[in-house]
PDB file of N, CA and C in Angstrom:
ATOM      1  N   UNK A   1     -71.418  53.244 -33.399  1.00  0.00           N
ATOM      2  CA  UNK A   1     -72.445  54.241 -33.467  1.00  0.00           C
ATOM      3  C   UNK A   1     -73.598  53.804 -32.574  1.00  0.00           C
ATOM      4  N   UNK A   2     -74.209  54.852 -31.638  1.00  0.00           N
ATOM      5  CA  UNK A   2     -74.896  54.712 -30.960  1.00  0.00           C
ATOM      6  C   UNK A   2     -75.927  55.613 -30.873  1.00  0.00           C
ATOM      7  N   UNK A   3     -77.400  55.095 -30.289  1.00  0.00           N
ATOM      8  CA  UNK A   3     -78.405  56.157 -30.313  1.00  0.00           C
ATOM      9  C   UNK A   3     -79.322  56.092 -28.799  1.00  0.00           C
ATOM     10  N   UNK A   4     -79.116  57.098 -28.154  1.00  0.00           N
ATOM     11  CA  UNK A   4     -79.425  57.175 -26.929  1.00  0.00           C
ATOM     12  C   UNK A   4     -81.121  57.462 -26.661  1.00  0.00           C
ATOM     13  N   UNK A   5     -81.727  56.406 -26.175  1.00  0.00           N
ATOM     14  CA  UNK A   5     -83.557  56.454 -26.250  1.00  0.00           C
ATOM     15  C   UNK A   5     -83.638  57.008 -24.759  1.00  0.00           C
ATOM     16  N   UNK A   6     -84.834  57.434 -24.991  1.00  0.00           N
ATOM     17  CA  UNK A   6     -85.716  58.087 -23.942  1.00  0.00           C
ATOM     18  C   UNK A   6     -85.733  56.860 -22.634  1.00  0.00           C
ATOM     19  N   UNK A   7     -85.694  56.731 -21.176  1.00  0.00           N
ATOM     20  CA  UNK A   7     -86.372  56.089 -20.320  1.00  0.00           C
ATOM     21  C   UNK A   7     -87.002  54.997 -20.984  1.00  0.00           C
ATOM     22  N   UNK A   8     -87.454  53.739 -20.844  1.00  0.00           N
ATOM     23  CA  UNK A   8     -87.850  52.825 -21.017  1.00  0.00           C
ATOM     24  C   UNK A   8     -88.150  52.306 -20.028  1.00  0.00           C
ATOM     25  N   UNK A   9     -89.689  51.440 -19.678  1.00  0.00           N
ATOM     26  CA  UNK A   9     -90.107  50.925 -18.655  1.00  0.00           C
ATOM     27  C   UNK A   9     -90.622  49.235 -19.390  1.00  0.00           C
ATOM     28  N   UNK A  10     -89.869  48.447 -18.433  1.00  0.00           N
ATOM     29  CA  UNK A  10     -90.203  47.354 -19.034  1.00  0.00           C
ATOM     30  C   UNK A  10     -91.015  46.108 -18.294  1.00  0.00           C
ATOM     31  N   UNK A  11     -91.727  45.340 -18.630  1.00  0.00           N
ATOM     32  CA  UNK A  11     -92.594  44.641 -17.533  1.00  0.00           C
ATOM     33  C   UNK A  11     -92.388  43.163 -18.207  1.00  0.00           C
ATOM     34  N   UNK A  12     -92.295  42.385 -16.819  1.00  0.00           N
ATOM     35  CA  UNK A  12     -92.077  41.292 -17.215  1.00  0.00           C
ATOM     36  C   UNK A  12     -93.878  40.284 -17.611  1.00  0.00           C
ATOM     37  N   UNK A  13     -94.105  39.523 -18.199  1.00  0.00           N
ATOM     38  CA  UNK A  13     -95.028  38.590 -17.946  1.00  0.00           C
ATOM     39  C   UNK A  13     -94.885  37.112 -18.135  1.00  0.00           C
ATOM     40  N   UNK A  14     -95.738  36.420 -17.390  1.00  0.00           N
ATOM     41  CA  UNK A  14     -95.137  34.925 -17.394  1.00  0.00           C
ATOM     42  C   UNK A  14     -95.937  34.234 -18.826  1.00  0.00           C
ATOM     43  N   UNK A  15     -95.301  33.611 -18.931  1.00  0.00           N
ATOM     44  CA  UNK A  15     -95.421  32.594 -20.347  1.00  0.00           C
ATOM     45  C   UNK A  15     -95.605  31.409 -20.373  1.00  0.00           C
ATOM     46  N   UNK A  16     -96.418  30.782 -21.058  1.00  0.00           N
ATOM     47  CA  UNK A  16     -96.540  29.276 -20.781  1.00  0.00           C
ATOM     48  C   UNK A  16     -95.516  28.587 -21.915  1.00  0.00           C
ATOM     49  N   UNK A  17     -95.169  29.481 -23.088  1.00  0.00           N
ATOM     50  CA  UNK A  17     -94.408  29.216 -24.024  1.00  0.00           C
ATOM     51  C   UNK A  17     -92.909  28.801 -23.675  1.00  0.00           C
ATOM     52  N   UNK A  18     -92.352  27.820 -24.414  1.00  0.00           N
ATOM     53  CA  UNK A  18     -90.994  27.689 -23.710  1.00  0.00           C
ATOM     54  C   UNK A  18     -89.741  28.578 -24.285  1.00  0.00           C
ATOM     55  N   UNK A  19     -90.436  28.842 -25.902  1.00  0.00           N
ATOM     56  CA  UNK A  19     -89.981  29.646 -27.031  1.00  0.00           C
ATOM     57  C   UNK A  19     -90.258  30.457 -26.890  1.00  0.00           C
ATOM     58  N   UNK A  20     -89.480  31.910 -27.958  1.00  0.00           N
ATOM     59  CA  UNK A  20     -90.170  32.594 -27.871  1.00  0.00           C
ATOM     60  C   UNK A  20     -90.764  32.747 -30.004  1.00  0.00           C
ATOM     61  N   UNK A  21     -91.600  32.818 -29.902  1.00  0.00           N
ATOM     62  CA  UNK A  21     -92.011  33.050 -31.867  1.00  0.00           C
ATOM     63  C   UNK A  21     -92.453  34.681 -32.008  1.00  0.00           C
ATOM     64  N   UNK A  22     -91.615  34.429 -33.312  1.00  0.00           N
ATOM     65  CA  UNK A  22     -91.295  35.830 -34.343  1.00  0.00           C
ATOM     66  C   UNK A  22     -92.516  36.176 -34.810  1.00  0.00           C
ATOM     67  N   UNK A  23     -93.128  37.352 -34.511  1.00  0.00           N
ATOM     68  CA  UNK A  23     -94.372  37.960 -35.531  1.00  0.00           C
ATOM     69  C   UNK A  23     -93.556  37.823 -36.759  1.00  0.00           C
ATOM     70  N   UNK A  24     -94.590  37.595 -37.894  1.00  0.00           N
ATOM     71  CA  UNK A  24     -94.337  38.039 -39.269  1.00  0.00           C
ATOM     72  C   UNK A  24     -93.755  39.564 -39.160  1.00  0.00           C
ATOM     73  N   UNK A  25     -92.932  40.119 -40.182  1.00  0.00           N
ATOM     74  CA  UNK A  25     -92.004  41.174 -40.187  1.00  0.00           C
ATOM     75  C   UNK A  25     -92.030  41.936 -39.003  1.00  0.00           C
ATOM     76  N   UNK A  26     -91.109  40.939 -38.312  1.00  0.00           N
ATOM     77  CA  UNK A  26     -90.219  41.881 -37.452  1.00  0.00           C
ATOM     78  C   UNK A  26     -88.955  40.773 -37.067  1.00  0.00           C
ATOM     79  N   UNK A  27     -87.629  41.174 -36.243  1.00  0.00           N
ATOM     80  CA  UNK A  27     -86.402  40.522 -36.042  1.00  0.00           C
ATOM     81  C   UNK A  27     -86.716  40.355 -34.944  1.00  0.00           C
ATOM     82  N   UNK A  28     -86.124  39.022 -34.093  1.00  0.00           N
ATOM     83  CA  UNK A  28     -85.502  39.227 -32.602  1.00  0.00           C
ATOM     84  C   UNK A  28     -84.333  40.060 -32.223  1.00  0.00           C
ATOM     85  N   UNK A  29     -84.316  40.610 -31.542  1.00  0.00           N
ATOM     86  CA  UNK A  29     -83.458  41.522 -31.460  1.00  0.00           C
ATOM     87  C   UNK A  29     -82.994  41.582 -30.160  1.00  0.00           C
ATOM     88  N   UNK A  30     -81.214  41.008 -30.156  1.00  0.00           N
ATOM     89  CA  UNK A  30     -80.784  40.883 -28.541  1.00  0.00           C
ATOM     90  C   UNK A  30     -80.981  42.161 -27.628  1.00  0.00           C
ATOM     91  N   UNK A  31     -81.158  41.901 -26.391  1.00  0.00           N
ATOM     92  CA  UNK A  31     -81.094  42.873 -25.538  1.00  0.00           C
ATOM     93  C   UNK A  31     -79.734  42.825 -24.764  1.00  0.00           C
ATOM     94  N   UNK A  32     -78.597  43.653 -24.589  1.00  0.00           N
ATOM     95  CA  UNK A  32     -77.702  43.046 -23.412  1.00  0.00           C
ATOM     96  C   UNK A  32     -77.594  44.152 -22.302  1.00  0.00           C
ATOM     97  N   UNK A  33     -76.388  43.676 -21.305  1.00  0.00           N
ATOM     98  CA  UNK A  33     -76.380  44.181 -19.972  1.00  0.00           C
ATOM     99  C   UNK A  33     -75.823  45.380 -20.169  1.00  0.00           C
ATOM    100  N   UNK A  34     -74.882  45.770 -21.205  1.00  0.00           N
ATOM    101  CA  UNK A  34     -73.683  46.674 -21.110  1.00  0.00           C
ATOM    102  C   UNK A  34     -73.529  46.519 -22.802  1.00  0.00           C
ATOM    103  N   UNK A  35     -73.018  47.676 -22.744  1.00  0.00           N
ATOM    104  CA  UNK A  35     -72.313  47.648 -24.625  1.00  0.00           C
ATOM    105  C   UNK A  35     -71.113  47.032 -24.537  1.00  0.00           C
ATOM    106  N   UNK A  36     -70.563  45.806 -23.536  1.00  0.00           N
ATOM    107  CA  UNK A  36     -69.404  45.290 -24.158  1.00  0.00           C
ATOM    108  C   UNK A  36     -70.256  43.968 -24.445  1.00  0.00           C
ATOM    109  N   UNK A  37     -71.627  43.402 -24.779  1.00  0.00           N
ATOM    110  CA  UNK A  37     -72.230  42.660 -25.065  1.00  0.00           C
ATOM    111  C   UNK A  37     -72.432  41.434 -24.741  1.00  0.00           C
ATOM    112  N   UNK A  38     -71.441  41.630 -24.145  1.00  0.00           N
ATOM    113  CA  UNK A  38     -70.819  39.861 -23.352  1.00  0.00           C
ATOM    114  C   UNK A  38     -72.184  39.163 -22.669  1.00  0.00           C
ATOM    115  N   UNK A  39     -72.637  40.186 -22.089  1.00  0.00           N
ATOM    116  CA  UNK A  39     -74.103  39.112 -21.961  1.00  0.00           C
ATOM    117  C   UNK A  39     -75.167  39.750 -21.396  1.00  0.00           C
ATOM    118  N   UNK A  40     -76.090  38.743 -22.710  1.00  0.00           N
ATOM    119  CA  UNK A  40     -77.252  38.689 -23.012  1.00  0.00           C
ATOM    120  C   UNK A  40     -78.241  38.982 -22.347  1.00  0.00           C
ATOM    121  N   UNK A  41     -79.416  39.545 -22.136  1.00  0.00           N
ATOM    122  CA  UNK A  41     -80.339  39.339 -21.051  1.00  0.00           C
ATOM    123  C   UNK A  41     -81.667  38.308 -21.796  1.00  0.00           C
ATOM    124  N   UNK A  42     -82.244  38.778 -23.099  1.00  0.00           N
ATOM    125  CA  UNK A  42     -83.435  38.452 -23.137  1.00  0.00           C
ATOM    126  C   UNK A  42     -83.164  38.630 -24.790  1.00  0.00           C
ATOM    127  N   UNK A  43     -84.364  38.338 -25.521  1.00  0.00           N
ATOM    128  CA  UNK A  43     -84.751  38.945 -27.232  1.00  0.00           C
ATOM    129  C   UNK A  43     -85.837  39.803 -26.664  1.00  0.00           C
ATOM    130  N   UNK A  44     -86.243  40.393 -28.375  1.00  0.00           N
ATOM    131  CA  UNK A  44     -87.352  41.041 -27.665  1.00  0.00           C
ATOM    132  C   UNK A  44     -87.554  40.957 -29.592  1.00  0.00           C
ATOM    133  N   UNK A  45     -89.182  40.687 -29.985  1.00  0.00           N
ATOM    134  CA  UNK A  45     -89.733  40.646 -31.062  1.00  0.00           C
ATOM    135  C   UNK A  45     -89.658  42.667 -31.574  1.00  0.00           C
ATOM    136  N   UNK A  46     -88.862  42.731 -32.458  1.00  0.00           N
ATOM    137  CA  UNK A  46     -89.053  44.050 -33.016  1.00  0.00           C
ATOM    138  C   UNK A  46     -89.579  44.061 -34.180  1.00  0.00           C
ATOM    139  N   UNK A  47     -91.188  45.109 -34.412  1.00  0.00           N
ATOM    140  CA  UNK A  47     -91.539  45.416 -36.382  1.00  0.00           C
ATOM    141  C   UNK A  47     -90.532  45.898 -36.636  1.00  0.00           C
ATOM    142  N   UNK A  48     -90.109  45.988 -37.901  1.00  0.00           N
ATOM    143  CA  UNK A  48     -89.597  46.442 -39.157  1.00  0.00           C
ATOM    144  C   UNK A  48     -90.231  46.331 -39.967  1.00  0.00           C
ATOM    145  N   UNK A  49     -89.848  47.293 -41.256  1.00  0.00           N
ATOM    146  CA  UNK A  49     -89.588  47.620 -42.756  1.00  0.00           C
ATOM    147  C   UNK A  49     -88.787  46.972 -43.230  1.00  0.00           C
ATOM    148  N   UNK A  50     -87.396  46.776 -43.284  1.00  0.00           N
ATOM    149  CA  UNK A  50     -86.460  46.263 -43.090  1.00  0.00           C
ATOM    150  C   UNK A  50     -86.282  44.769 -43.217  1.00  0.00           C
ATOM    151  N   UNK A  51     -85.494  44.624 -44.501  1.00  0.00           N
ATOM    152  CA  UNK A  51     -85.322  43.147 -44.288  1.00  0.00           C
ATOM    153  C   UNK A  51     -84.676  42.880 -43.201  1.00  0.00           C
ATOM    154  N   UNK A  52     -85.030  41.608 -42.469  1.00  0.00           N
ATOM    155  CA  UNK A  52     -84.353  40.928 -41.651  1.00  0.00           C
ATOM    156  C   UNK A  52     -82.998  41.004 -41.443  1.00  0.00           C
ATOM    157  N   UNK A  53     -81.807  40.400 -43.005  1.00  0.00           N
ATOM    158  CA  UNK A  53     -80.826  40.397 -42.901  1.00  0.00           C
ATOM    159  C   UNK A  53     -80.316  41.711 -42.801  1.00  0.00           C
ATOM    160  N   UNK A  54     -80.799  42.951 -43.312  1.00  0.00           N
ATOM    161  CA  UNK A  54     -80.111  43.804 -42.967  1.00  0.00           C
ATOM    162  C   UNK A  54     -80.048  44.047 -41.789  1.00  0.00           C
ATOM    163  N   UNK A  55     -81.026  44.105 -40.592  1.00  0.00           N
ATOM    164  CA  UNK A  55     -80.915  44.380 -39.519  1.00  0.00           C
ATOM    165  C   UNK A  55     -79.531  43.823 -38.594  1.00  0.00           C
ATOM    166  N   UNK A  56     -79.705  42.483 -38.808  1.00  0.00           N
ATOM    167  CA  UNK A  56     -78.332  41.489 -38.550  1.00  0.00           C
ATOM    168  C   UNK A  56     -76.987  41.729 -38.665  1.00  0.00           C
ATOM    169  N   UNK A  57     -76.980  42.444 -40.186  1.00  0.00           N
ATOM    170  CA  UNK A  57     -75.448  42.846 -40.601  1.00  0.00           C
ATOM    171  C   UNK A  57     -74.944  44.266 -39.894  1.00  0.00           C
ATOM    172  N   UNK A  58     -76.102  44.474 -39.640  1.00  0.00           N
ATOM    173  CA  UNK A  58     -75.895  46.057 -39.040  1.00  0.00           C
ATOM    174  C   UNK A  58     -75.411  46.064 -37.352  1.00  0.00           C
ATOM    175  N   UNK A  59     -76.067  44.791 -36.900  1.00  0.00           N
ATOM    176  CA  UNK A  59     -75.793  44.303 -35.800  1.00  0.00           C
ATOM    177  C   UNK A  59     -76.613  45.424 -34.874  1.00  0.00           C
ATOM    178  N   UNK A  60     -77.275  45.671 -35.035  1.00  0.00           N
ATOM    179  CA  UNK A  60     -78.579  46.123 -33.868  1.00  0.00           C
ATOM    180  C   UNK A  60     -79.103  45.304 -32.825  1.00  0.00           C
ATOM    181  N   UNK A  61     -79.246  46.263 -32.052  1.00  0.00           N
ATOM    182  CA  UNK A  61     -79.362  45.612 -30.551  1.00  0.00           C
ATOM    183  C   UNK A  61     -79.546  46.674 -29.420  1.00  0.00           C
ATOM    184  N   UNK A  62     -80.126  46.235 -28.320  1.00  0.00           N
ATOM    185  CA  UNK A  62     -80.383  47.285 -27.329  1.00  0.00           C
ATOM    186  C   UNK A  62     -79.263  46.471 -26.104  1.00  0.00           C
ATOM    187  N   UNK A  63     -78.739  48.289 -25.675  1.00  0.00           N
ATOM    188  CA  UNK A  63     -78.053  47.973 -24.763  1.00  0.00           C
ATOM    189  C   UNK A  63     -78.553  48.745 -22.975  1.00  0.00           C
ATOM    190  N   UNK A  64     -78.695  48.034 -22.222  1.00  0.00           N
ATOM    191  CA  UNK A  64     -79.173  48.393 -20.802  1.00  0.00           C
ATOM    192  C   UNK A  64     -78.740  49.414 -19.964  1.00  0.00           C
ATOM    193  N   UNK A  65     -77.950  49.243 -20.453  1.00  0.00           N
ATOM    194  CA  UNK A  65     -76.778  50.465 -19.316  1.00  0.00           C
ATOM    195  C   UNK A  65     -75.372  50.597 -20.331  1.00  0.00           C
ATOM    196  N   UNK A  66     -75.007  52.483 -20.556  1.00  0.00           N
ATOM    197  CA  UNK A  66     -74.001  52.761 -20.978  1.00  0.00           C
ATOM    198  C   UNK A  66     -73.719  53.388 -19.578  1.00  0.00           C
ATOM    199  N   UNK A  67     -71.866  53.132 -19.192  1.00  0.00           N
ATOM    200  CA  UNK A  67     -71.749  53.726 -17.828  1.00  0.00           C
ATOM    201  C   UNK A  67     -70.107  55.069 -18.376  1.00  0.00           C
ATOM    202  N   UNK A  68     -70.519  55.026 -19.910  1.00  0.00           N
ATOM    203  CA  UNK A  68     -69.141  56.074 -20.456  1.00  0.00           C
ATOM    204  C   UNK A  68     -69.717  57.250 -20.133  1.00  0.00           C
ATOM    205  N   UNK A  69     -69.247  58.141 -19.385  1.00  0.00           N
ATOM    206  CA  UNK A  69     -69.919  59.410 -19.330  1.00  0.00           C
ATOM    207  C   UNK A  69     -70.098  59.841 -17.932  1.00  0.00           C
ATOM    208  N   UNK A  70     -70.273  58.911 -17.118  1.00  0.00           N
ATOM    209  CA  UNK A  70     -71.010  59.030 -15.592  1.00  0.00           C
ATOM    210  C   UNK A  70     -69.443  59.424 -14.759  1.00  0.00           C
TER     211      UNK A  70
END
């Protein structure tokens, strides 16, 4: 199951951090290249409601490029 978002513009900035740290309630949440997931690009700190583990079991995640359809 999938949910198709609007355009997204994303900007990089440099970090002195080597980590990256979790706000209080919210998940890291993988980003990948393709929905066959194989690989990774980045996390990205997401709020939630939502316990943590549920997010996990549900296996949420943003994917970069779907190319089914084109």
């Amino acid at each position: 199951m999938s949910v198709r978002l609007p355009l997204l513009k994303l900007s990089w900035s440099r970090s002195t951090q080597n980590k990256q740290k979790k706000p209080s309630g919210s998940v890291l949440l993988p980003v990948y290249l393709n929905g066959s997931r194989r690989e990774l690009l980045f996390t990205i700190p997401l709020p939630t409601s939502l316990p943590e583990k549920v997010i996990y079991q549900r296996g949420v995640a943003l994917v970069t490029s779907n190319l089914k359809g084109i």
